[in-house]
C-alpha atoms as a PDB file:
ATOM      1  CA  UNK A   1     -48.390  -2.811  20.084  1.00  0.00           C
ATOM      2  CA  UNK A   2     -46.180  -5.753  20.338  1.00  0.00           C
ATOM      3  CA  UNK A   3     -46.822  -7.538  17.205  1.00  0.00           C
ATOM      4  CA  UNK A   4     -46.980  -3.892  15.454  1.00  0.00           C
ATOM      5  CA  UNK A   5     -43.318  -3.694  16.641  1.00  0.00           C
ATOM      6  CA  UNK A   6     -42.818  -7.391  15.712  1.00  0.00           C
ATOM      7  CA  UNK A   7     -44.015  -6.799  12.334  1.00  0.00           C
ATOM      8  CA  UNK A   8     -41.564  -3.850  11.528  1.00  0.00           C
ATOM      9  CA  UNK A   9     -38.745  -5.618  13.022  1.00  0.00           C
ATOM     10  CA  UNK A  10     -39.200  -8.124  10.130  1.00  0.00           C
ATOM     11  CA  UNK A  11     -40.082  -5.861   7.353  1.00  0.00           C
ATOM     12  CA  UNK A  12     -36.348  -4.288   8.383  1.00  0.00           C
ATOM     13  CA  UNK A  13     -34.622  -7.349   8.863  1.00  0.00           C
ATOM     14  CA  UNK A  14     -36.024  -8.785   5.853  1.00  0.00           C
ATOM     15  CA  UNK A  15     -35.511  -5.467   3.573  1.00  0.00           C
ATOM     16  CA  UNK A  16     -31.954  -5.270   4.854  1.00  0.00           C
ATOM     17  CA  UNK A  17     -31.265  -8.421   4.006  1.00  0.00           C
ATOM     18  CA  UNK A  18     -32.772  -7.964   0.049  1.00  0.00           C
ATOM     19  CA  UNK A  19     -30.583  -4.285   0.100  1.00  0.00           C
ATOM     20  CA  UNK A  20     -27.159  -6.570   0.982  1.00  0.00           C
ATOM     21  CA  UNK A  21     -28.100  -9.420  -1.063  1.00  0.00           C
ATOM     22  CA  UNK A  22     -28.567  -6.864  -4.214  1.00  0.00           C
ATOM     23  CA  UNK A  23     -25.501  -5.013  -3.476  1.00  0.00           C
ATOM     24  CA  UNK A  24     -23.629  -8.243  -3.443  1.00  0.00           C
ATOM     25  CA  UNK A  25     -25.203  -9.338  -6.718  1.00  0.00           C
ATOM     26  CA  UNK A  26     -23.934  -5.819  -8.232  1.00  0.00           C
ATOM     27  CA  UNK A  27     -21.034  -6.219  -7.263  1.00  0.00           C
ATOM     28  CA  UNK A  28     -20.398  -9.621  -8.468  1.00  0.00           C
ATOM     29  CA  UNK A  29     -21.338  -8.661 -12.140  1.00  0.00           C
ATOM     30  CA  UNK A  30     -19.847  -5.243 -11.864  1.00  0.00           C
ATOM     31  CA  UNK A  31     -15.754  -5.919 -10.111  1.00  0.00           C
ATOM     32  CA  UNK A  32     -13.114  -6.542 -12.330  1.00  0.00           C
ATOM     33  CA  UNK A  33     -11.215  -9.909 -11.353  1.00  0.00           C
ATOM     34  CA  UNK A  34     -11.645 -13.115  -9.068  1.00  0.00           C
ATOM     35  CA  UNK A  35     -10.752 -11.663  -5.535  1.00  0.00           C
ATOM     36  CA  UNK A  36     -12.511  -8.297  -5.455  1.00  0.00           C
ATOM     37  CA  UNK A  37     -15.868 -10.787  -6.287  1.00  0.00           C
ATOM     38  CA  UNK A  38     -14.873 -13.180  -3.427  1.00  0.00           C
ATOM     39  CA  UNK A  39     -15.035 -10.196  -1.028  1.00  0.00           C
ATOM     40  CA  UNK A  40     -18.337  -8.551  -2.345  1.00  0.00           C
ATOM     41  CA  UNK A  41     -19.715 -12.396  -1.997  1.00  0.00           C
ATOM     42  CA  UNK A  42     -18.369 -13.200   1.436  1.00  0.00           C
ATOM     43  CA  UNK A  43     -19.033 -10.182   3.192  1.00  0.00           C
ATOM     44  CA  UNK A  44     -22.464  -8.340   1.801  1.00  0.00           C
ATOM     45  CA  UNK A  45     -23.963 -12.022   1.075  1.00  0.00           C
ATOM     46  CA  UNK A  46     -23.096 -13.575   4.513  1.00  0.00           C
ATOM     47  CA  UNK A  47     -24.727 -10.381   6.140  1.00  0.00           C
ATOM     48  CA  UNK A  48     -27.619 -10.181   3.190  1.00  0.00           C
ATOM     49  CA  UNK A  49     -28.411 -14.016   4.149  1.00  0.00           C
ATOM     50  CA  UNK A  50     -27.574 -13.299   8.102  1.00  0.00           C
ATOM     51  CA  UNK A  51     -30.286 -10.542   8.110  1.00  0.00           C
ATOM     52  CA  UNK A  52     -32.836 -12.529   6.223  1.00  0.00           C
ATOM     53  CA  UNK A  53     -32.714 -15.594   8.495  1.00  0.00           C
ATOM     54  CA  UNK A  54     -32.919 -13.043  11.217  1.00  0.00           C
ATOM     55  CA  UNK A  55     -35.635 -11.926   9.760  1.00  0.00           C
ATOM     56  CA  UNK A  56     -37.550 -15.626   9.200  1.00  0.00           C
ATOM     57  CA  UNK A  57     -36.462 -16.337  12.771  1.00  0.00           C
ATOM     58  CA  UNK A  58     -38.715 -13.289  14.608  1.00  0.00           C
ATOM     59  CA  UNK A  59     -41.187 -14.652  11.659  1.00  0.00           C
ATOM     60  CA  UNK A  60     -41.542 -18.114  13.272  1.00  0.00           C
ATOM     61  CA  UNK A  61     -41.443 -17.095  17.035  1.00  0.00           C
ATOM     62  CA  UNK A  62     -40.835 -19.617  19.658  1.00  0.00           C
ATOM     63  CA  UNK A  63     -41.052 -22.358  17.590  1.00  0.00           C
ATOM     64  CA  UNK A  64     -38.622 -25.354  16.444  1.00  0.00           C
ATOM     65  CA  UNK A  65     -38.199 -23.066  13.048  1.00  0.00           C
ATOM     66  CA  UNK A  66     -37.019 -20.759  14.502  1.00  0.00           C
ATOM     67  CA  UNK A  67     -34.084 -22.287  16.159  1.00  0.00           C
ATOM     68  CA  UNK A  68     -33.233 -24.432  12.851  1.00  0.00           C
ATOM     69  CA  UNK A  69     -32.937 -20.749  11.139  1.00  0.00           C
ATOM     70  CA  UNK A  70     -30.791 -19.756  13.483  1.00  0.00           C
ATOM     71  CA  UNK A  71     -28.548 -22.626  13.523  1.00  0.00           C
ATOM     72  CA  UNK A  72     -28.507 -22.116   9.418  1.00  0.00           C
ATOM     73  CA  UNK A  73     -27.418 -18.387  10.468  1.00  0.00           C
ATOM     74  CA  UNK A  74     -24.498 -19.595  12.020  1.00  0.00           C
ATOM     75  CA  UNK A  75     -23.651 -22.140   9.716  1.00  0.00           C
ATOM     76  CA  UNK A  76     -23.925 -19.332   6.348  1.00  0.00           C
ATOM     77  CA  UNK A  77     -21.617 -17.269   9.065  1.00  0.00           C
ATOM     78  CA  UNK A  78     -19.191 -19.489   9.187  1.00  0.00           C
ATOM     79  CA  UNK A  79     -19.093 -21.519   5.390  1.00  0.00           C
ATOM     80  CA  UNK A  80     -19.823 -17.842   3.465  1.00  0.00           C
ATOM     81  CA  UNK A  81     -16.147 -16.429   4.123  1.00  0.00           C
ATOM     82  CA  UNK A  82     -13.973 -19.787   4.422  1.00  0.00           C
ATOM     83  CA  UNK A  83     -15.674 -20.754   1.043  1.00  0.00           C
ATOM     84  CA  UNK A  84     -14.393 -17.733   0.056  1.00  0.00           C
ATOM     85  CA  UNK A  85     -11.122 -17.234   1.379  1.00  0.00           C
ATOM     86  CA  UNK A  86     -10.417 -21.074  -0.243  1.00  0.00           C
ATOM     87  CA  UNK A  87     -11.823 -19.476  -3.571  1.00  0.00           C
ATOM     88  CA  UNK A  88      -9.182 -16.320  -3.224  1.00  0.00           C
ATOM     89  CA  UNK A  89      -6.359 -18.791  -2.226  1.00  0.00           C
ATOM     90  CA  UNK A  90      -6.531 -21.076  -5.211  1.00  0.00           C
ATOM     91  CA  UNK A  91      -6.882 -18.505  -7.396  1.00  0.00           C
ATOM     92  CA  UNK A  92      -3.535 -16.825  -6.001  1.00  0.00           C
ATOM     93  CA  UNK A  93      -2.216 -20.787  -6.441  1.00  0.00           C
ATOM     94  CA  UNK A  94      -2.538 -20.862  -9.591  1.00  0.00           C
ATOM     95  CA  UNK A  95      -1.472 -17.996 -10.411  1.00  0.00           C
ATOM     96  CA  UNK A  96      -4.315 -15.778 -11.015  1.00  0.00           C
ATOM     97  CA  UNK A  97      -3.071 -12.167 -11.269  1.00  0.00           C
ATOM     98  CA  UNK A  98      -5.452  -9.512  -9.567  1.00  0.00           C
ATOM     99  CA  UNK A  99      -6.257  -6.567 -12.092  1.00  0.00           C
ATOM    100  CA  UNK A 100      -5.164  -3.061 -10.707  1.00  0.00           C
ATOM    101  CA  UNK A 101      -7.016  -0.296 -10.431  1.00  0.00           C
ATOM    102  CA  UNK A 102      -3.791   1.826 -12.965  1.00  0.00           C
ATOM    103  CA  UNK A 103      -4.304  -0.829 -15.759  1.00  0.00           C
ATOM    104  CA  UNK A 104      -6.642  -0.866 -18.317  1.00  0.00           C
ATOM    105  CA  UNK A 105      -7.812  -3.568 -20.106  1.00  0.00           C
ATOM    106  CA  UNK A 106      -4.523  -3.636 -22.440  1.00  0.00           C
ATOM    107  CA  UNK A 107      -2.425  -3.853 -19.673  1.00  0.00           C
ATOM    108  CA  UNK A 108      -1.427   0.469 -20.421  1.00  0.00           C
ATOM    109  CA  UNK A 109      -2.298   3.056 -18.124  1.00  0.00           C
ATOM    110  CA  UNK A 110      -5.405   4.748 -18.325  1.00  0.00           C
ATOM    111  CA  UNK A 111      -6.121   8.746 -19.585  1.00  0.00           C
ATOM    112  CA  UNK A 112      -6.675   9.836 -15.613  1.00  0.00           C
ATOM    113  CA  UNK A 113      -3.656   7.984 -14.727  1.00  0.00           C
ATOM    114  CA  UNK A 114      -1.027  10.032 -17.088  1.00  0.00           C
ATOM    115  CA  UNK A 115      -1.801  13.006 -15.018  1.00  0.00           C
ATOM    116  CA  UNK A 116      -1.170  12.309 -12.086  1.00  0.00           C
ATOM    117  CA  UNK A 117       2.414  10.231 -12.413  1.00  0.00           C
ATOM    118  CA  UNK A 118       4.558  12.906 -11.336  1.00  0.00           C
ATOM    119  CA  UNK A 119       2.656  13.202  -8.034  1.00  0.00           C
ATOM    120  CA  UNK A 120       3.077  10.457  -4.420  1.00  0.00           C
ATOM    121  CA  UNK A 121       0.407   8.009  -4.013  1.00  0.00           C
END
């Protein structure tokens, strides 16, 4: 019963982690500028890599691994969003202007825009 229990635990963990890890990967490919792909990476990879090591960790047991996964958990917890929040900030350094969700890729205002000008956002 145990290691039936065991065995799920790390067919979630590790399937959560693939489903956050791909969702991260979409949205790297699929968001328009440099900051909107710093968030996707910092937050859905850091918990897509968190829930993987969790995973490997209940994998390994009681075992030296195990606590060297861990310890790599915390470290991808911490580096993940600092690496990112230094990636954001130089961009905004250098000047690196975020693309809005009204412009299109000509800098005009897009069809579903026009209509609704007259109306509070």
């Amino acid at each position: 019963m145990i290691e039936t229990l065991r065995f799920w635990a790390i067919v979630v963990l590790l399937g959560l982690g693939v489903l956050f890890t791909f969702v991260s990967t979409v949205g790297v490919i699929r968001l328009p500028d440099v900051y909107s792909r710093a968030h996707t990476a910092s937050q859905t990879d850091t918990l897509g890599a968190g829930f993987a090591l969790a995973g490997v960790a209940v994998a390994f047991g009681w075992q030296h691994a195990a606590v060297y996964t861990v310890l790599l958990l915390f470290f991808v917890f911490i580096t993940n969003p600092t690496a990112a929040h230094a990636i954001s900030r130089s961009a905004a350094e250098t000047g690196v202007e975020p693309i809005l969700a009204a412009e299109g890729e000509d800098g005009n205002e897009t069809e579903g825009d026009a209509e609704t000008d007259g109306e509070s956002r």
